[in-house]
N, C-alpha and C. Protein backbone atom coordinates (compact mmCIF):
# COMPACT_ATOMS: atom_id res chain seq x y z
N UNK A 1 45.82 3.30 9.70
CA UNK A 1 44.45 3.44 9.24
C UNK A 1 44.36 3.29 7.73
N UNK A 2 45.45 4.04 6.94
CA UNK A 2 45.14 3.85 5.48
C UNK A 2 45.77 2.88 4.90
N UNK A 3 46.60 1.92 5.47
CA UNK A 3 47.27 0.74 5.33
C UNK A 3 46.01 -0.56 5.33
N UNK A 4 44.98 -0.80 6.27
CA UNK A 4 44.27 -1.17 6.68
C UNK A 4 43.18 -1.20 6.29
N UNK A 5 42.98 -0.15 5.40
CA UNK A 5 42.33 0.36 4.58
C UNK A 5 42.12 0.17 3.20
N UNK A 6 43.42 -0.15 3.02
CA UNK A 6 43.94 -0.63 1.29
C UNK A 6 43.94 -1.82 1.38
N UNK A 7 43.88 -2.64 2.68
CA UNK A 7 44.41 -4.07 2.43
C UNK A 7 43.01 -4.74 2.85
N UNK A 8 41.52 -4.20 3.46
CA UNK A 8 40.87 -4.40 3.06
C UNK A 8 40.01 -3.80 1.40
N UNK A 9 40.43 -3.15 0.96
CA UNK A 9 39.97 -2.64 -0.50
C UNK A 9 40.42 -3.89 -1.51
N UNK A 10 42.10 -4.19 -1.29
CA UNK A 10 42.17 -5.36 -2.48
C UNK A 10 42.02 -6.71 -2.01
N UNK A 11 41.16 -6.65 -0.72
CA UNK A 11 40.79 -8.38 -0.86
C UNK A 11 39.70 -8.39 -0.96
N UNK A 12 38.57 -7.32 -1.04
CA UNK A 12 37.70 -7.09 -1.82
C UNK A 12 37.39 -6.75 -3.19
N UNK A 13 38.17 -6.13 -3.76
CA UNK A 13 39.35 -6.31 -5.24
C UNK A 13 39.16 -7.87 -5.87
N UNK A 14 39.87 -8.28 -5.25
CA UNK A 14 40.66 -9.76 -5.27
C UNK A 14 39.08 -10.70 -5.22
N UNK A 15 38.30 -10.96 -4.24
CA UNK A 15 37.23 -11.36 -4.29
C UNK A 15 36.17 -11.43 -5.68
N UNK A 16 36.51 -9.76 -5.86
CA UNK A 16 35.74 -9.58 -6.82
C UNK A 16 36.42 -10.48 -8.16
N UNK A 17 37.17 -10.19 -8.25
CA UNK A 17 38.05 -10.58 -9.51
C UNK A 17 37.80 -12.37 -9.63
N UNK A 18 38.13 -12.77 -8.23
CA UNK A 18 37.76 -14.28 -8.33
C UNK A 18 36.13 -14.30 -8.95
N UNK A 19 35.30 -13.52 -8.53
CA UNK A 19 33.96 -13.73 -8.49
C UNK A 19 33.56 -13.51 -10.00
N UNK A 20 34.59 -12.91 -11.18
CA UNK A 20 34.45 -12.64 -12.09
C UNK A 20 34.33 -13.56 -13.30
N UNK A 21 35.98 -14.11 -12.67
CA UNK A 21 36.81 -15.50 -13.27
C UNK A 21 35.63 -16.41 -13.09
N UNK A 22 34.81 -16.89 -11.99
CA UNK A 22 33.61 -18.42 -11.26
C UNK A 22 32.97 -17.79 -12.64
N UNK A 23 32.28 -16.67 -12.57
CA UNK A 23 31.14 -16.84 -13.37
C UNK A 23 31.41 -16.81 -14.68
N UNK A 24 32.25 -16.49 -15.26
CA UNK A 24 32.97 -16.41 -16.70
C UNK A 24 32.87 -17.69 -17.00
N UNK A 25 33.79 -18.81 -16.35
CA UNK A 25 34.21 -20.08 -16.65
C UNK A 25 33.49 -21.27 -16.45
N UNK A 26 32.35 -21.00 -16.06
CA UNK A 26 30.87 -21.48 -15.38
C UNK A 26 29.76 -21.43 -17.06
N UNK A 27 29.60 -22.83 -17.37
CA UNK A 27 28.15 -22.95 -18.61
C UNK A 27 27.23 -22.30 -17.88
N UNK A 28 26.07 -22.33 -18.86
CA UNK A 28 25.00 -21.57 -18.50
C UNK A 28 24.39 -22.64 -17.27
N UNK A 29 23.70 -22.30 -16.56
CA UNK A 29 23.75 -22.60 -15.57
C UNK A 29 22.43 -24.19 -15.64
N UNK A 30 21.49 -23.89 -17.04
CA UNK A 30 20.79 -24.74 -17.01
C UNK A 30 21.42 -26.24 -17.50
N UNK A 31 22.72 -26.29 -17.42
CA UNK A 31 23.41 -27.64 -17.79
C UNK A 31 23.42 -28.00 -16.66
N UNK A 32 24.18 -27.10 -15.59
CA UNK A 32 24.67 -27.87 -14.44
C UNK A 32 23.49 -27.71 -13.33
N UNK A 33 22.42 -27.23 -12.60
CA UNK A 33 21.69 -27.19 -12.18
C UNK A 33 20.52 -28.48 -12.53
N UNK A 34 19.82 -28.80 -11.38
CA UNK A 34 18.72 -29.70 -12.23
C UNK A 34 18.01 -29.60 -12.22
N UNK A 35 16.89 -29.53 -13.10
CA UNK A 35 15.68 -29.03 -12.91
C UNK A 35 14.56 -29.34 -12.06
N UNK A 36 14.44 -30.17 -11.59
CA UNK A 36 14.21 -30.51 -10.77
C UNK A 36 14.50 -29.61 -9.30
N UNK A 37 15.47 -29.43 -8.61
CA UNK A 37 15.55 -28.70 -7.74
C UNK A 37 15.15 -26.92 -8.02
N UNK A 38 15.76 -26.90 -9.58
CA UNK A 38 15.44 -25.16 -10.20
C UNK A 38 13.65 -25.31 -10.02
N UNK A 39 12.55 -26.15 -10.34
CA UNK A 39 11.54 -26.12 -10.02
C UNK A 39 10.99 -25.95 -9.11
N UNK A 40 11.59 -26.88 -7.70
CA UNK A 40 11.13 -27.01 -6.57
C UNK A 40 11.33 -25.28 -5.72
N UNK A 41 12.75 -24.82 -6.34
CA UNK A 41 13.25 -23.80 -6.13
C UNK A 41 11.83 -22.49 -6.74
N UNK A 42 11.50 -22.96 -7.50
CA UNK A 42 10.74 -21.98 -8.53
C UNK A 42 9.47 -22.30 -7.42
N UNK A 43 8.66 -23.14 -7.06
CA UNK A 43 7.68 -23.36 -6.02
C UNK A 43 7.88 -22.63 -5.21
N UNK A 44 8.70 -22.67 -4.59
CA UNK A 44 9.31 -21.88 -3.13
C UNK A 44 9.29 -20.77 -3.21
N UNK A 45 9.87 -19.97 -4.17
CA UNK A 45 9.82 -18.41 -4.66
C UNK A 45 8.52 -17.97 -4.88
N UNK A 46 7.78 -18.12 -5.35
CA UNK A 46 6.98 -17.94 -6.36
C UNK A 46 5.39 -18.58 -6.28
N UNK A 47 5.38 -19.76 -5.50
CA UNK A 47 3.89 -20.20 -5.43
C UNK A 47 3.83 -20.67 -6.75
N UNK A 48 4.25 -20.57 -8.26
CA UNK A 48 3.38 -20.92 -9.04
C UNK A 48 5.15 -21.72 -10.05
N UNK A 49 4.71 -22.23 -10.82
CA UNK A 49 5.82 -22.56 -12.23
C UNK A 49 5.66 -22.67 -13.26
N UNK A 50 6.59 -21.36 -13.65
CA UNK A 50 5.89 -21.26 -15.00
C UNK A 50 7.19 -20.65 -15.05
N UNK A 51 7.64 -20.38 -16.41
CA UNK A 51 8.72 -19.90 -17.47
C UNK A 51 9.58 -18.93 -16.75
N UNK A 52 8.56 -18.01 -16.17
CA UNK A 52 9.73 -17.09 -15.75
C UNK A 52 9.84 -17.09 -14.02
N UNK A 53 9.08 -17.74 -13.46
CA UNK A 53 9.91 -18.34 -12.02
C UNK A 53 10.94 -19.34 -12.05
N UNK A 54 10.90 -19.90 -13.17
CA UNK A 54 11.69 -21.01 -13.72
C UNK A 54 13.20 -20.16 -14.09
N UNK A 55 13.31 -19.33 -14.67
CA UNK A 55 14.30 -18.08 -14.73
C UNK A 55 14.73 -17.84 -13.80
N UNK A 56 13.74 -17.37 -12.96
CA UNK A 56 13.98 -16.87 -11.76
C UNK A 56 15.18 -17.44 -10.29
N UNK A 57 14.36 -18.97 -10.74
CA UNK A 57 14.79 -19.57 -9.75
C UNK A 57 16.70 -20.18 -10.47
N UNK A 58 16.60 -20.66 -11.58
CA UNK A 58 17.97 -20.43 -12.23
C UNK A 58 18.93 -19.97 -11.71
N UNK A 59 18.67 -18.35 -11.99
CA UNK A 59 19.37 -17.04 -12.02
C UNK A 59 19.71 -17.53 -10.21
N UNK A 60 18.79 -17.64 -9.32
CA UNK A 60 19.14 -17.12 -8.12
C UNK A 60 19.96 -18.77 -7.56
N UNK A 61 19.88 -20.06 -8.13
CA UNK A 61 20.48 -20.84 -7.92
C UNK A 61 21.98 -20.75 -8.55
N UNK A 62 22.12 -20.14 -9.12
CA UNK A 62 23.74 -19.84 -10.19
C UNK A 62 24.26 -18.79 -9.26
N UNK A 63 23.48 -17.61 -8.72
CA UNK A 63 24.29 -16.39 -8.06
C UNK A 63 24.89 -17.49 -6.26
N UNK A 64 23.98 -18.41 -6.24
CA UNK A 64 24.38 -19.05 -4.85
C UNK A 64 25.56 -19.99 -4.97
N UNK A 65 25.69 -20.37 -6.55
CA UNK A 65 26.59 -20.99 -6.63
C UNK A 65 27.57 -20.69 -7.24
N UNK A 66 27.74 -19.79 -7.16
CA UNK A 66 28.95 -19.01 -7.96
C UNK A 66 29.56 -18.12 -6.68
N UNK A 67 29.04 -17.92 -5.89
CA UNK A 67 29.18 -16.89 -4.19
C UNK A 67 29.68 -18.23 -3.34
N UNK A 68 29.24 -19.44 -3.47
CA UNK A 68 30.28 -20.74 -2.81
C UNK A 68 31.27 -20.50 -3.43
N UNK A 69 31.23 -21.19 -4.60
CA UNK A 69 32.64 -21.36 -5.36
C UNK A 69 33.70 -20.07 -4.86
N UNK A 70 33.18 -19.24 -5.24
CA UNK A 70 34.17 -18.12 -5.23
C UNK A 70 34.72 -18.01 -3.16
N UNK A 71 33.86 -18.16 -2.28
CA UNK A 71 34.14 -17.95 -1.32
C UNK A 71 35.55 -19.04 -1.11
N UNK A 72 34.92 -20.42 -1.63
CA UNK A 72 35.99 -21.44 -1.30
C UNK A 72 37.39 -21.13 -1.84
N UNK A 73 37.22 -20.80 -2.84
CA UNK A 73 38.48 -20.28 -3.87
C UNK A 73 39.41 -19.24 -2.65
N UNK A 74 38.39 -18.49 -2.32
CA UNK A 74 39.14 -17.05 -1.45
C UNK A 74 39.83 -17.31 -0.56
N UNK A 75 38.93 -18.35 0.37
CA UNK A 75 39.34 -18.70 1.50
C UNK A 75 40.76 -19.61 1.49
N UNK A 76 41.09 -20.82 0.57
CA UNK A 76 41.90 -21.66 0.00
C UNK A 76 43.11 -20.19 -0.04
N UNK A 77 42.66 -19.62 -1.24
CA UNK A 77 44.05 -18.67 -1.70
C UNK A 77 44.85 -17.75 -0.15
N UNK A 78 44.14 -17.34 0.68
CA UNK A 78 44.10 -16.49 1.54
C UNK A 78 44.54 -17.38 2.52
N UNK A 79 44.66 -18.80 2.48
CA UNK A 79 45.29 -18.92 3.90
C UNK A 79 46.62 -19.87 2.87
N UNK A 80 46.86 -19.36 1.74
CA UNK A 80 48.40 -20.18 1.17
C UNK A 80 48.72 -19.20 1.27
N UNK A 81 48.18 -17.81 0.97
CA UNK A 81 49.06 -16.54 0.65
C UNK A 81 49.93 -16.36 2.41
N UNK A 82 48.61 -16.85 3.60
CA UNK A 82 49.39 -16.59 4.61
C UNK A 82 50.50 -16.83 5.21
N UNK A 83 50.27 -18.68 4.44
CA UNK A 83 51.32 -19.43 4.68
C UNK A 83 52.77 -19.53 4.23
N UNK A 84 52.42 -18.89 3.10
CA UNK A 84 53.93 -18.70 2.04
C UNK A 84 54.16 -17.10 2.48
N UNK A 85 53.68 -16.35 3.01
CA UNK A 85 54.23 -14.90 3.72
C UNK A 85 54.92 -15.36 5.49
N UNK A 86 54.85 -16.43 5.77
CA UNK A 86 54.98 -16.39 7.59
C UNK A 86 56.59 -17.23 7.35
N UNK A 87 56.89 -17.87 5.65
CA UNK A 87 57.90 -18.67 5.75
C UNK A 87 59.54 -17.70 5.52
């Protein structure tokens, strides 16, 4: 139980830590995003566009893409870690 316990705690740990590293090493998000979709995004939210749905929609397009990245990262690391533990 407390084995099981710990070894879900540090791959939630570990997650986090990746999730730390994505967004650290990640520009601000209005380089890589386009505005265009951050607008359409800002419509969708919001009904209206203006400055701070425009924020809005940013912020919540960067947290979606920073929660991929990081998942892919996890998933990648987590099945080498399996693979180099079964050899």
């Amino acid at each position: 139980m407390a084995r099981t316990l710990a070894r879900s705690a540090s791959k939630i740990a570990f997650y986090v830590i990746i999730m730390l590293a994505v967004t650290r090493s990640l520009a601000d998000p209005k380089s890589y995003i386009n505005h265009d979709i951050a607008r359409q995004t800002a419509q969708l939210i919001s009904g209206d566009v203006n400055a701070d749905s425009l924020y809005d929609a940013f912020f919540y397009l960067d947290v979606v893409s920073v929660v991929a990245i990081t998942t892919a990262i996890y998933f990648i690391t987590m099945k080498l870690f399996k693979k180099i533990r079964s050899k």
